[in-house]
Each structure stands twice: as structure tokens, then as C-alpha cells.
C-alpha atoms as a PDB file:
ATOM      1  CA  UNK A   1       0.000   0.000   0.000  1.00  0.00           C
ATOM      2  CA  UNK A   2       1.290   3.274  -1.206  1.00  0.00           C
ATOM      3  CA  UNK A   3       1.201   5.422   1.996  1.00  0.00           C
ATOM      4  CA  UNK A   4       1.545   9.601   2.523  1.00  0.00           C
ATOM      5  CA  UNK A   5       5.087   8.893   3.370  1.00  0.00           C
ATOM      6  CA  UNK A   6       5.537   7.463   0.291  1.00  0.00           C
ATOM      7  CA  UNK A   7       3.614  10.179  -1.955  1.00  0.00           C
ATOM      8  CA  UNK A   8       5.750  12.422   0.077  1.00  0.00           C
ATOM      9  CA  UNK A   9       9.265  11.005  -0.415  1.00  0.00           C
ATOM     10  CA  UNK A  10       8.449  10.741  -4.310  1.00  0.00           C
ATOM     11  CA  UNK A  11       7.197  14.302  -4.240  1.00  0.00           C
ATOM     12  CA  UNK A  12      10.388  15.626  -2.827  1.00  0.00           C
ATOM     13  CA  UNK A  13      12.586  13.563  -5.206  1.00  0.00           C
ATOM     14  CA  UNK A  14      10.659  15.207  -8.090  1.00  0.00           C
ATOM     15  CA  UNK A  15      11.504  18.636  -6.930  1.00  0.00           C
ATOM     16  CA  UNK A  16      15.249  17.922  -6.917  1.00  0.00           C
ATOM     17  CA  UNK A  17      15.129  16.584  -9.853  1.00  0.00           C
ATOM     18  CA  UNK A  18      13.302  19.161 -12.024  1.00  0.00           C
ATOM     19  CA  UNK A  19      13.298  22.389 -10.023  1.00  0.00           C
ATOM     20  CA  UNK A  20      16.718  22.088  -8.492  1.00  0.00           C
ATOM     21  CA  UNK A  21      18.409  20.322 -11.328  1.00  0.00           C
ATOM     22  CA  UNK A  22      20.226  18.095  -9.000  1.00  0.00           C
ATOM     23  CA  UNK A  23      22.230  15.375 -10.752  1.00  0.00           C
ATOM     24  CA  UNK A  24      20.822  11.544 -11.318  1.00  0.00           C
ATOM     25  CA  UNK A  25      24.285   9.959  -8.796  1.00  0.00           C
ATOM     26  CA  UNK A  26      22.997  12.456  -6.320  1.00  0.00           C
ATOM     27  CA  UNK A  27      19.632  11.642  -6.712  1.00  0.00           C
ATOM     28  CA  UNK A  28      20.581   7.891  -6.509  1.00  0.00           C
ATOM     29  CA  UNK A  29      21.586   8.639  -3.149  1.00  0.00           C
ATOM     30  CA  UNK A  30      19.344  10.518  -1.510  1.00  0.00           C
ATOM     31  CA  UNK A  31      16.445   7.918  -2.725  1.00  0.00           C
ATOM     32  CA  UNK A  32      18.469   5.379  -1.407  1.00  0.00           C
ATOM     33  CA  UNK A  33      18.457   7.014   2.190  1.00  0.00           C
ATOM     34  CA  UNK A  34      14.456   7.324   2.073  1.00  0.00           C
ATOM     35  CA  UNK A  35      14.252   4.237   1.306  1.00  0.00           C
ATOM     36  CA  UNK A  36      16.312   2.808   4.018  1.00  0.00           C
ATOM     37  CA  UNK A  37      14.224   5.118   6.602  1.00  0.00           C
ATOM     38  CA  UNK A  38      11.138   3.848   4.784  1.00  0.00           C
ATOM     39  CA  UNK A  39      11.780   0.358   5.359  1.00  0.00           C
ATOM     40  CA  UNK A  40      12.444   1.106   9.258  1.00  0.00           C
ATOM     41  CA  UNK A  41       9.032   2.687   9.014  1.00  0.00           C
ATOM     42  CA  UNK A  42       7.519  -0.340   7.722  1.00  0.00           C
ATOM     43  CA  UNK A  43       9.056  -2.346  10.149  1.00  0.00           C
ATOM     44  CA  UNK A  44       7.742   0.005  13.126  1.00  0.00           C
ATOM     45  CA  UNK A  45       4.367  -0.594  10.942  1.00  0.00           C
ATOM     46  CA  UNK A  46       4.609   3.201  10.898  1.00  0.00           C
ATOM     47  CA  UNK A  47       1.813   4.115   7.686  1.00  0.00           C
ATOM     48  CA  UNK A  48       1.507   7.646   7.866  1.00  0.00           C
ATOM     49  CA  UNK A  49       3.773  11.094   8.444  1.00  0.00           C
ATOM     50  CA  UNK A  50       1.834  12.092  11.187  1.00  0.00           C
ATOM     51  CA  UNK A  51       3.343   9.320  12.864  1.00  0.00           C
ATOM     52  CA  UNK A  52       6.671  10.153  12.386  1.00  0.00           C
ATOM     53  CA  UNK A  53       7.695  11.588  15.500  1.00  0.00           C
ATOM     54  CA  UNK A  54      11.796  13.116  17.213  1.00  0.00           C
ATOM     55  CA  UNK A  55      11.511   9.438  18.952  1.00  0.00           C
ATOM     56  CA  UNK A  56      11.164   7.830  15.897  1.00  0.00           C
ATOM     57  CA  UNK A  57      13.745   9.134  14.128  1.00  0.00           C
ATOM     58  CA  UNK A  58      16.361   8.997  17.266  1.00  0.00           C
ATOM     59  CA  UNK A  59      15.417   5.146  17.473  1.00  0.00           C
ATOM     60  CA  UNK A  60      16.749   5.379  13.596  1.00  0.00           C
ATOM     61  CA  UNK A  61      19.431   6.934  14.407  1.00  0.00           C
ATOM     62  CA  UNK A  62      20.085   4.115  16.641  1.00  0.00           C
ATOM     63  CA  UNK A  63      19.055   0.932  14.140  1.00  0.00           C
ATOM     64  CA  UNK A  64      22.013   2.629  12.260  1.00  0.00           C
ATOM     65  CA  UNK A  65      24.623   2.658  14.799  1.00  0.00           C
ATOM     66  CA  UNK A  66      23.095  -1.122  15.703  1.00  0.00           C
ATOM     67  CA  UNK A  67      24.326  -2.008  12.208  1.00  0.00           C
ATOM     68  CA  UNK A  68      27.720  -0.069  12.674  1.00  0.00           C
ATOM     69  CA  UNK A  69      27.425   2.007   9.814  1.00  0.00           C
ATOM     70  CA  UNK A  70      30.582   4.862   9.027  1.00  0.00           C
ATOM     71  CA  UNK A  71      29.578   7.635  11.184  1.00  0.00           C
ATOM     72  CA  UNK A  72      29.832   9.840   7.619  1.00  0.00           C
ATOM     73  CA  UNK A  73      26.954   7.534   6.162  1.00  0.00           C
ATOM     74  CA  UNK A  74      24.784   8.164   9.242  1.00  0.00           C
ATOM     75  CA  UNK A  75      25.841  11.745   8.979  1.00  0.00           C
ATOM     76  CA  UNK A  76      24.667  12.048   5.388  1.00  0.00           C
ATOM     77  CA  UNK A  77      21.432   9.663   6.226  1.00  0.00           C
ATOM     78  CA  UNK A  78      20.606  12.327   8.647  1.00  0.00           C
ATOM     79  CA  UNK A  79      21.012  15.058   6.208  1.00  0.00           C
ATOM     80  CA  UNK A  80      19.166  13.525   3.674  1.00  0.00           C
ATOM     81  CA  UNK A  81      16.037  13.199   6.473  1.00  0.00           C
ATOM     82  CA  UNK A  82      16.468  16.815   7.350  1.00  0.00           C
ATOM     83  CA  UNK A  83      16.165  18.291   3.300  1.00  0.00           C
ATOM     84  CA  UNK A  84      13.395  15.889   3.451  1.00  0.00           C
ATOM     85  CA  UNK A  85      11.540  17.890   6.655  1.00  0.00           C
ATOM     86  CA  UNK A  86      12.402  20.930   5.732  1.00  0.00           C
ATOM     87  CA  UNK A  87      10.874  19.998   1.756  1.00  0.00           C
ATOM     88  CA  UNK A  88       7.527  19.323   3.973  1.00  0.00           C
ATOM     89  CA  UNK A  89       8.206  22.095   6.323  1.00  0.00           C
ATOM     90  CA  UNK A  90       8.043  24.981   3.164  1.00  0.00           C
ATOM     91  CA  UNK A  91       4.779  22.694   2.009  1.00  0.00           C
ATOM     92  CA  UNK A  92       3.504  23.292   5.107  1.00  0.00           C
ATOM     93  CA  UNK A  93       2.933  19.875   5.906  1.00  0.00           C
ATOM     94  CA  UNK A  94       4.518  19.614   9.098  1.00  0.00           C
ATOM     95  CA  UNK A  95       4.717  22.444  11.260  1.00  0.00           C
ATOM     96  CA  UNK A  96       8.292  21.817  12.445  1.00  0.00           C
ATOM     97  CA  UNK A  97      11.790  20.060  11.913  1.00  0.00           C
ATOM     98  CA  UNK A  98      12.317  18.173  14.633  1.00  0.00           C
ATOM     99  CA  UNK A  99      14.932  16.986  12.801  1.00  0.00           C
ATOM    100  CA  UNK A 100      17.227  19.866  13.581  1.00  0.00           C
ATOM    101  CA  UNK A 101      17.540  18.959  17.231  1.00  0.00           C
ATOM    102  CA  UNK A 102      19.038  15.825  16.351  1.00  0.00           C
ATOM    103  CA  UNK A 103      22.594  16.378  16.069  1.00  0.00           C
ATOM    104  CA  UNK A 104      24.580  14.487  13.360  1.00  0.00           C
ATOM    105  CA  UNK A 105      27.338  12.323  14.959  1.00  0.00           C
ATOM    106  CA  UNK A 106      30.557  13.209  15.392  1.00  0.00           C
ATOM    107  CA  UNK A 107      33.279  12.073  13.101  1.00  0.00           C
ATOM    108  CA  UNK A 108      36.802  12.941  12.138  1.00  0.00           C
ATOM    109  CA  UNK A 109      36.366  14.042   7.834  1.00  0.00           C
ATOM    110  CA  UNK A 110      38.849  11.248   6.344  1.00  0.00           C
ATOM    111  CA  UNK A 111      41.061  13.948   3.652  1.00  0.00           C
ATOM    112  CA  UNK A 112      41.293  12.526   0.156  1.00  0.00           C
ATOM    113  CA  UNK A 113      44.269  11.030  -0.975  1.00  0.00           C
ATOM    114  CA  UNK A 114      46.488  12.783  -3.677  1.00  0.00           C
ATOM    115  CA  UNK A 115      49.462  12.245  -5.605  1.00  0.00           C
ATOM    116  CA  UNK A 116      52.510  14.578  -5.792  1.00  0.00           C
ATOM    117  CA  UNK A 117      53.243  16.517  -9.270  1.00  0.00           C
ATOM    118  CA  UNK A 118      55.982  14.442 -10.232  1.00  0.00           C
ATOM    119  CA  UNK A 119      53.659  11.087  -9.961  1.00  0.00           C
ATOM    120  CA  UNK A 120      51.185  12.802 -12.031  1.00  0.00           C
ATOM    121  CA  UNK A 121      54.350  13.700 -14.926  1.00  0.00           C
ATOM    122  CA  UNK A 122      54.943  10.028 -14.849  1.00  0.00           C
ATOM    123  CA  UNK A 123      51.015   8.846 -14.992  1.00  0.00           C
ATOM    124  CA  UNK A 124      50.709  10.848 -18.442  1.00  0.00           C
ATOM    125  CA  UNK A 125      53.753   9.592 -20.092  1.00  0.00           C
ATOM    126  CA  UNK A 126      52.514   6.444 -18.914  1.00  0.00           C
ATOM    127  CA  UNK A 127      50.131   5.950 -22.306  1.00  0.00           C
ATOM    128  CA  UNK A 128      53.825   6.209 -24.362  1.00  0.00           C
ATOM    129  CA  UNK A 129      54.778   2.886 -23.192  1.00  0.00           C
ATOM    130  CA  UNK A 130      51.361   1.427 -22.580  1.00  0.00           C
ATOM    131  CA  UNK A 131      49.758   1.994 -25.738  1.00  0.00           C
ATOM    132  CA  UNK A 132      50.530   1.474 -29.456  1.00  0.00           C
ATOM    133  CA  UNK A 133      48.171   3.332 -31.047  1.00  0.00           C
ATOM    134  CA  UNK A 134      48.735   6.958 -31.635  1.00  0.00           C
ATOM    135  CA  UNK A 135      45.022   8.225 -31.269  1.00  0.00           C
ATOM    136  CA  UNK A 136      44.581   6.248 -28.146  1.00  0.00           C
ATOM    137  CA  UNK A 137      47.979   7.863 -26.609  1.00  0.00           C
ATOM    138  CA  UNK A 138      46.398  11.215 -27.427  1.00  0.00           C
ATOM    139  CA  UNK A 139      42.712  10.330 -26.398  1.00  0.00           C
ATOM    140  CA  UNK A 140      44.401   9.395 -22.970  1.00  0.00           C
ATOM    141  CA  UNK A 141      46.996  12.245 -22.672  1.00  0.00           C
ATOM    142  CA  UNK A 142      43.124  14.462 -22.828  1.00  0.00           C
ATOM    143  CA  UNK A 143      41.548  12.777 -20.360  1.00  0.00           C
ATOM    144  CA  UNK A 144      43.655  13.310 -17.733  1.00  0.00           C
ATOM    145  CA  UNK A 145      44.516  17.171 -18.666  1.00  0.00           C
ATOM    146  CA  UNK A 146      41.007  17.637 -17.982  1.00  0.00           C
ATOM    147  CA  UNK A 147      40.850  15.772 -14.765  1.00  0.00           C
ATOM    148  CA  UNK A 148      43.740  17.628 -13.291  1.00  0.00           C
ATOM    149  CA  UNK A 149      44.790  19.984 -15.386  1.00  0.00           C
ATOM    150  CA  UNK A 150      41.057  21.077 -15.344  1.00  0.00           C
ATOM    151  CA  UNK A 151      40.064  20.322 -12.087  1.00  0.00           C
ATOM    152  CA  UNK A 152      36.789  18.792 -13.639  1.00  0.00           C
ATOM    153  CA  UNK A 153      34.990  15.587 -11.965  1.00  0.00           C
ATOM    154  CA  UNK A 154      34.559  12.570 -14.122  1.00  0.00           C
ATOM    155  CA  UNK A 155      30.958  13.366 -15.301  1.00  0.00           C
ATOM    156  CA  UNK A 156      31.828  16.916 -16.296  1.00  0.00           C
ATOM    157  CA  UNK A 157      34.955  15.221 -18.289  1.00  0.00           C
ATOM    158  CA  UNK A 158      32.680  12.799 -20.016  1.00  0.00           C
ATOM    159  CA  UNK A 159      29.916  15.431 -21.285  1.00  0.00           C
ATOM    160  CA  UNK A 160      32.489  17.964 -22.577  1.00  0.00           C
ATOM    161  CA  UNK A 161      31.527  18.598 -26.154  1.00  0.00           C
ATOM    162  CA  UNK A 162      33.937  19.706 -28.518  1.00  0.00           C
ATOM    163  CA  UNK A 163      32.476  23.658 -28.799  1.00  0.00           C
ATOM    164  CA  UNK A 164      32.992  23.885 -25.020  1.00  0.00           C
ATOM    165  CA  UNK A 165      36.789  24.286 -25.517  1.00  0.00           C
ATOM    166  CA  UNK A 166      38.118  27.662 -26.547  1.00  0.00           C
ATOM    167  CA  UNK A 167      41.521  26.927 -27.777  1.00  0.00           C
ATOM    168  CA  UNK A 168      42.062  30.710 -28.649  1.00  0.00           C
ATOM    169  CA  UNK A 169      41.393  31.881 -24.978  1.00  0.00           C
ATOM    170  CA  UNK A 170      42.032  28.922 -23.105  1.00  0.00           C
ATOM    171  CA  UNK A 171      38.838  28.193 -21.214  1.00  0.00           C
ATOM    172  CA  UNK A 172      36.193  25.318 -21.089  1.00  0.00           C
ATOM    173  CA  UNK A 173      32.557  25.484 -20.386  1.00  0.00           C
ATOM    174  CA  UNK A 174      31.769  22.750 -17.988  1.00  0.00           C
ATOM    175  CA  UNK A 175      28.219  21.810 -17.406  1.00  0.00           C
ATOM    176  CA  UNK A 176      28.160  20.836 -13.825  1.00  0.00           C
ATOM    177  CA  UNK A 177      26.179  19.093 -10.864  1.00  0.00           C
ATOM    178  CA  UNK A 178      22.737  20.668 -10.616  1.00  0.00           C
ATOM    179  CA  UNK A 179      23.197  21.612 -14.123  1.00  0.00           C
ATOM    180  CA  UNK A 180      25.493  24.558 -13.711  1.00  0.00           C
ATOM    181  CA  UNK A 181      27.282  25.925 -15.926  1.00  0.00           C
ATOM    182  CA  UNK A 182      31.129  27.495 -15.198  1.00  0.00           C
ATOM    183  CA  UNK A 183      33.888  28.487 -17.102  1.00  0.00           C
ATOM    184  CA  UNK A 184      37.359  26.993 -16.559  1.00  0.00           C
ATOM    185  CA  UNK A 185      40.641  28.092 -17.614  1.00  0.00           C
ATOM    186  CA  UNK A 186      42.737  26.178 -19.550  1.00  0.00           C
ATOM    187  CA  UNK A 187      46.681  25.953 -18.727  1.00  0.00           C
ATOM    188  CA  UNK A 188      49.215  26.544 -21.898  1.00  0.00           C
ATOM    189  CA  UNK A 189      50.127  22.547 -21.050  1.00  0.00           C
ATOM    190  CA  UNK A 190      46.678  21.487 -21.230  1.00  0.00           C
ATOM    191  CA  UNK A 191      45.633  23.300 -24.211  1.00  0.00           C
ATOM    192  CA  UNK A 192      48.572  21.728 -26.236  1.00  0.00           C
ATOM    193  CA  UNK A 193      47.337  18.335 -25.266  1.00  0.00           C
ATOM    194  CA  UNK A 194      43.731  19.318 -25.403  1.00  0.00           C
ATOM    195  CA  UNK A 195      44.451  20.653 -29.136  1.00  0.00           C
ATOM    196  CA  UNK A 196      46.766  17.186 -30.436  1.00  0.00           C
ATOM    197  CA  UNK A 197      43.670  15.294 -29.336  1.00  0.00           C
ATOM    198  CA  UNK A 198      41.382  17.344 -30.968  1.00  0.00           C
ATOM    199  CA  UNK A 199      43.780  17.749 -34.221  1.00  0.00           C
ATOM    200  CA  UNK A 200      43.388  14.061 -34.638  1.00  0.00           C
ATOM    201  CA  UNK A 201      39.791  13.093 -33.580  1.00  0.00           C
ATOM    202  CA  UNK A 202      38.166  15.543 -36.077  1.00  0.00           C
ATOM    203  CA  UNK A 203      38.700  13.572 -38.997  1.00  0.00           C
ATOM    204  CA  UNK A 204      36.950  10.229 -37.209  1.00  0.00           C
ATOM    205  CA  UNK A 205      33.520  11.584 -36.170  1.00  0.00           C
ATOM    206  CA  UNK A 206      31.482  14.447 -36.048  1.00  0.00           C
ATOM    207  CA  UNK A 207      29.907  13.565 -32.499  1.00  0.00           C
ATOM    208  CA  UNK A 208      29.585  16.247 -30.676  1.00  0.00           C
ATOM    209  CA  UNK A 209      31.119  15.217 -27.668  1.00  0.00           C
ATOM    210  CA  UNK A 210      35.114  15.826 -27.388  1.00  0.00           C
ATOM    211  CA  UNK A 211      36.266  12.648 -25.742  1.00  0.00           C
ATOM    212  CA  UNK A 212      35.732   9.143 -28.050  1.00  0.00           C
ATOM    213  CA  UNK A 213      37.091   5.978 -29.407  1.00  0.00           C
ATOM    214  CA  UNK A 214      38.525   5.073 -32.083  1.00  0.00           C
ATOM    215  CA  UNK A 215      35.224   3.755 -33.807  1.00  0.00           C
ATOM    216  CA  UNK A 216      33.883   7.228 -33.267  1.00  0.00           C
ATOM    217  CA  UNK A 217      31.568   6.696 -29.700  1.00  0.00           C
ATOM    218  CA  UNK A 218      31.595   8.706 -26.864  1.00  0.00           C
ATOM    219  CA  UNK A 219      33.814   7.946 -23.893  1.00  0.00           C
ATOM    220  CA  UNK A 220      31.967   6.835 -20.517  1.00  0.00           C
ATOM    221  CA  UNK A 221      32.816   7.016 -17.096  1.00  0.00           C
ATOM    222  CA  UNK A 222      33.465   3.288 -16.425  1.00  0.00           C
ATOM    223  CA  UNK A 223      36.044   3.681 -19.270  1.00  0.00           C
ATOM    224  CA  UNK A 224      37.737   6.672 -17.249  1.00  0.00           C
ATOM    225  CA  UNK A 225      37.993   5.126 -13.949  1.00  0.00           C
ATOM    226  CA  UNK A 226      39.738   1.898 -15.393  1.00  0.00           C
ATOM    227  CA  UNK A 227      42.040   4.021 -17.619  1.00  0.00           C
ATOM    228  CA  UNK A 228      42.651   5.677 -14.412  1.00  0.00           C
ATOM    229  CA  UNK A 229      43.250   3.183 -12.207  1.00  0.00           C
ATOM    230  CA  UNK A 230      45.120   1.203 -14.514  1.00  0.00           C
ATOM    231  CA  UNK A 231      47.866   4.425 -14.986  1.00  0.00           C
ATOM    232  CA  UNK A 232      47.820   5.515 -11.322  1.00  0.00           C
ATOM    233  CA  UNK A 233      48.777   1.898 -10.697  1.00  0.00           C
ATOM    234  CA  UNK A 234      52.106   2.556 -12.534  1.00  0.00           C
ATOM    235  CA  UNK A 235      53.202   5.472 -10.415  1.00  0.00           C
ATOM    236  CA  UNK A 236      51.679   5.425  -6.838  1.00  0.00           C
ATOM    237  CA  UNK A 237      50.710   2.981  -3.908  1.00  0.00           C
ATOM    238  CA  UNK A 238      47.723   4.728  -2.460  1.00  0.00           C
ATOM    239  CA  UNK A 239      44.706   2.444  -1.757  1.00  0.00           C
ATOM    240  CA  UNK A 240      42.609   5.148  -4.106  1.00  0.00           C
ATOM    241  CA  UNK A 241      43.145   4.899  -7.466  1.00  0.00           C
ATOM    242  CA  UNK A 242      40.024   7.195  -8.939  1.00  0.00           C
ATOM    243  CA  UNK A 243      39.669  10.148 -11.249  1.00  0.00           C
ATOM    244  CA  UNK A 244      38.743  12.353  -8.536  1.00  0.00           C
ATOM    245  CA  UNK A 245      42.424  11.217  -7.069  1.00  0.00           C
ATOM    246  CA  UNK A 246      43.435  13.799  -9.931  1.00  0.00           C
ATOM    247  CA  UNK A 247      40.988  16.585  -9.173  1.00  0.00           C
ATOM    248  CA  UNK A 248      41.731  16.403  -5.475  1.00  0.00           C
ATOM    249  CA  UNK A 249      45.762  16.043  -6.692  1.00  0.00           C
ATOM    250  CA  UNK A 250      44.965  19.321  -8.986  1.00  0.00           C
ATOM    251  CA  UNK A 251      43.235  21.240  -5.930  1.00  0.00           C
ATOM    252  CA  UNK A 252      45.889  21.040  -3.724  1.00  0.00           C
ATOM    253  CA  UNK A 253      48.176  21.556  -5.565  1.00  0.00           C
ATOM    254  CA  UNK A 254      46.876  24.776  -6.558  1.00  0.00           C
ATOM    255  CA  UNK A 255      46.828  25.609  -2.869  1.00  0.00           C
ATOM    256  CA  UNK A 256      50.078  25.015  -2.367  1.00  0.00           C
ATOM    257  CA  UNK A 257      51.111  27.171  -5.247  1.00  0.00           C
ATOM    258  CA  UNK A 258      49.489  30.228  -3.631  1.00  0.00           C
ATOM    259  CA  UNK A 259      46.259  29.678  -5.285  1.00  0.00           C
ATOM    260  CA  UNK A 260      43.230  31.517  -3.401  1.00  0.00           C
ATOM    261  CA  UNK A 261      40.928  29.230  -2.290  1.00  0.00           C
ATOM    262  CA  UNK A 262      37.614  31.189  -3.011  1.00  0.00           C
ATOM    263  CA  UNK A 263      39.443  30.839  -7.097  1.00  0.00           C
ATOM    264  CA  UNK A 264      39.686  27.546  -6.844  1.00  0.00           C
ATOM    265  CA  UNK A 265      36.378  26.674  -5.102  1.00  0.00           C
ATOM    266  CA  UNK A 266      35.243  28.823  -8.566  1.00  0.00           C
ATOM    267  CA  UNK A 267      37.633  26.632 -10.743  1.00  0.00           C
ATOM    268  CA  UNK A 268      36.371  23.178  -8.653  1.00  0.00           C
ATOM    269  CA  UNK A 269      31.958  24.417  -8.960  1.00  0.00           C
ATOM    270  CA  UNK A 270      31.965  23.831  -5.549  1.00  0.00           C
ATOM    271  CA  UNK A 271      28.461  25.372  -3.897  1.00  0.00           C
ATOM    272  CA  UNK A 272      30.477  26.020  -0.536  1.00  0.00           C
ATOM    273  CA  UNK A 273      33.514  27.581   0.714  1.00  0.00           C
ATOM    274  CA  UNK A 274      33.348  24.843   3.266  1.00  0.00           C
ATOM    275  CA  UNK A 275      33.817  21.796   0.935  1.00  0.00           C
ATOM    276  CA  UNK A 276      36.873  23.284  -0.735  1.00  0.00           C
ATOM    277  CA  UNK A 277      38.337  24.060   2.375  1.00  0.00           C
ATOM    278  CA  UNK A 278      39.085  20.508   2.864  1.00  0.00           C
ATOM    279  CA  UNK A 279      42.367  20.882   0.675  1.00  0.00           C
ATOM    280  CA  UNK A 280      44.100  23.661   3.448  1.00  0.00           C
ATOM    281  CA  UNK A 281      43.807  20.481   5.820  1.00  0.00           C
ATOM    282  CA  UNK A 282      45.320  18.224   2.830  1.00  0.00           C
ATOM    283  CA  UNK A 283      48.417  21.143   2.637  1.00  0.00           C
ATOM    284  CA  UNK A 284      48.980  20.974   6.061  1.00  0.00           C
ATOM    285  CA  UNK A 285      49.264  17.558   6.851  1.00  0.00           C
ATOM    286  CA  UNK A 286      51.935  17.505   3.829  1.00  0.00           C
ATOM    287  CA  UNK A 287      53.551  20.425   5.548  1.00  0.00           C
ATOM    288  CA  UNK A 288      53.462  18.205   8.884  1.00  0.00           C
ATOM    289  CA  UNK A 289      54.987  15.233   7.153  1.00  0.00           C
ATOM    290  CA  UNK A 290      57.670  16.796   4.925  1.00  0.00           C
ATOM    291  CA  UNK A 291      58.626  18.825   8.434  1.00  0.00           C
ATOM    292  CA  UNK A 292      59.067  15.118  10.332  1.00  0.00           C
ATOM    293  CA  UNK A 293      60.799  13.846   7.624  1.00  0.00           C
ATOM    294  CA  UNK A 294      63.152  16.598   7.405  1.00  0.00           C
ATOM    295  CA  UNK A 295      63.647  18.831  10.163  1.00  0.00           C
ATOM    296  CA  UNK A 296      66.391  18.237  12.854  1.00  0.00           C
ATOM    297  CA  UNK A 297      63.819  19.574  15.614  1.00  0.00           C
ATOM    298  CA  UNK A 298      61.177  16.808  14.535  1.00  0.00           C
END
């Protein structure tokens, strides 16, 4: 039986979906969290919103912990509940968030793993003794200019089309999440790669999109990451081996180059300050280990 809970939880996905233009991963998620919170209700043979009271939710909050869940996915469980409440809050279907005076547990943020400047110069000469094929060596050599040369996230990488790039001023128009649009600029480095690629791809299709194979298709994500993974495998032992190793690689390393960080929150589409602000913690744990390893007062 399709409940007001239900209804509710459908109606609120809709809204992110077409009125906030949030993207389909993040959507993914957050319908993944109602539905977890959902099935508690059904289990507490809970049918309607009315019923869903502060106690109900902290015995949630407790089911979760039961099942020792990361403190960061009951964090973002919680968060996902309280965009939910305040959704029915502005439809006036509840006349307050309880959910606000249930405080998200406390956890230590776990800082992304990056890999030093040098290791990147090695991953993208990598393709000249991996690969055979010319195109392929210069398909590859794009992809990861625009992951960290670029800054961009895989899905912004993958939808680039080839009138986004302007080779004479060195920028890209990135589409990205929530449908924004941003313009990037494009190193000298980058745009030399960017332009070999793009020298040599024009004569194979006319698809719009910038990145494909050699039989003319776009590139996907699931090709990325193992490209990725495969090349970061040559040059680095961190557990990680993702594209967003190379956009969190690319952000601090900005940062450590003097970069401002409300420019590179700009350069990253970030919607916070706060989010980027994760890479001055990155910089200063690299300060704190390059000062153990080489001061004589360590």
C-alpha cells in the first residue's frame, strides 16, 4: 500500500530533480536514504507522516549505529532526512523540523588522498609505453589534462563537447552538478594536449562530444575510472586509485602554489567555501609530514 510517506518522499525527489536540477548519482543517493528510513518505518508498521515523530527518528538513528554504519553515512542519512523535513516544512505539511535537534554524529572528515606533481608527470607519459596506437595515446593524454589539469569531476569530463573548448582563450565550459554551468581556464600545457587530441579526432567523427574511441563513440565514465586506475597503478601505492584522485591532486596543488581558495572553489563548482576548504587540511598535513621527515627539531 502506497502510503503519505511514500507520496511524500516521491514528491520531494521530483523537486530535486526538475526544479533544483540536481544530478541523477545524487539523486541515486538521496532515494536510497528514504528508502532505508522507509523500510524502518515499515518495520515500526509506521503508515503515515503524522506518525513520524523526534523518537522515531532517534530510534533510527540508533538501528544505524546497531548495524555499525561509518559515522559519515549516518551523517549524510541524517542530512538527507532533514532536506526531506524541511521539503515538507516549506509545504507546510509539518509544522516543524524536529529533525534539527538531532545532532549528526561526530566524526573525524577522512582527507582525500592525492598524488605529488611528479607522480602525475609520470602517470601521463605512462600511455607512451602502454599503448601502441597513436590516437589512443592522445585520447588518454586528454583525459587526464582535464581531470587535473582542469580540475573537472569525471561526469563533467565525459559530457564535454567539442564547442565547449576555446583553444584561442584557453577556457572550457563545464556543465556541472545541478546543471550549472562554469567556465574553466585552460593551462598553456593542457591546451597543447587538449588541441593534439582534438587535431586528430576531427577527422573520425562528427559527435559532438570531445572525448571518443577510435570507432567514433563517446567515452563513458566506467572507461575513465579503469584508464585511471590502470595508470595511477604505474606510479603510486595509495589504496585510491580514482579520477577524482586527480581533481583532489589538482586542488591542492593549486593551494600550495598560492592559489586563493575562493578561485579555486570557482575553478572546482563547488556550492560552498566549506567543501573546498578541505584541501588547506590536505596542505597541512603535507607540511606536517615533509617537516618530520626533514627537520632536525622533529
Amino acid at each position: 500500500m502506497i502510503t503519505d510517506l511514500d507520496k511524500n518522499c516521491e514528491a520531494f525527489l521530483a523537486y530535486l530533480e526538475l526544479e533544483k536540477k540536481t544530478s541523477q548519482n545524487t539523486l541515486t543517493a538521496y532515494r536510497h536514504d528514504l528508502q532505508e528510513f522507509r523500510t524502518f518505518c515499515d518495520e515500526l508498521e509506521i503508515k503515515s507522516l503524522r506518525h513520524v515523530s523526534i523518537k522515531v527518528v532517534k530510534r533510527y538513528v540508533g538501528h544505524m549505529n546497531g548495524r555499525d554504519l561509518d559515522k559519515s553515512s549516518i551523517a549524510r542519512k541524517m542530512t538527507t532526512l532533514r532536506m526531506f523535513f524541511d521539503f515538507l516544512l516549506d509545504r507546510e505539511l509539518i509544522d516543524y523540523n524536529f529533525i534539527k535537534d538531532i545532532k549528526n554524529p561526530k566524526f573525524r572528515r577522512k582527507l582525500p588522498e592525492i598524488i605529488s606533481e611528479k607522480e602525475f608527470e609520470k602517470a601521463a607519459s605512462v600511455s607512451q609505453t602502454l599503448e601502441q596506437n597513436q590516437f589512443k595515446i592522445l585520447l588518454h593524454e586528454a583525459i587526464l589534462e582535464l581531470l587535473y589539469g582542469c580540475s573537472l569531476r569525471v561526469s563533467e569530463v565525459c559530457s564535454v563537447k567539442t564547442g565547449d573548448i576555446d583553444f584561442l582563450k584557453g577556457s572550457i565550459r563545464v556543465l556541472g552538478k545541478g546543471s550549472k554551468v562554469r567556465i574553466v581556464p585552460v593551462g598553456r600545457v593542457s591546451l597543447d594536449c587538449l588541441k593534439k587530441y582534438y587535431d586528430i579526432r576531427i577527422g573520425i567523427s562528427v559527435s559532438p562530444y570531445f572525448l571518443i574511441n577510435h570507432l567514433g563513440n563517446s567515452i563513458n565514465v566506467k572507461y575513465v575510472y579503469r584508464l585511471v586506475n590502470r595508470y595511477l597503478s604505474v606510479v603510486t601505492e595509495i589504496e585510491k586509485k580514482s579520477p577524482h584522485v586527480l581533481r583532489h591532486s589538482s586542488a591542492t596543488h593549486m593551494l600550495d602554489n598560492g592559489a586563493d581558495l575562493l578561485a579555486i572553489k570557482e575553478i572546482l563548482g563547488h556550492e560552498n567555501l566549506s567543501t573546498t576548504q578541505i584541501y588547506t587540511h590536505v596542505s597541512i598535513e603535507r607540511l606536517r609530514s615533509i617537516y618530520k621527515k626533514a627537520h632536525p627539531k622533529s
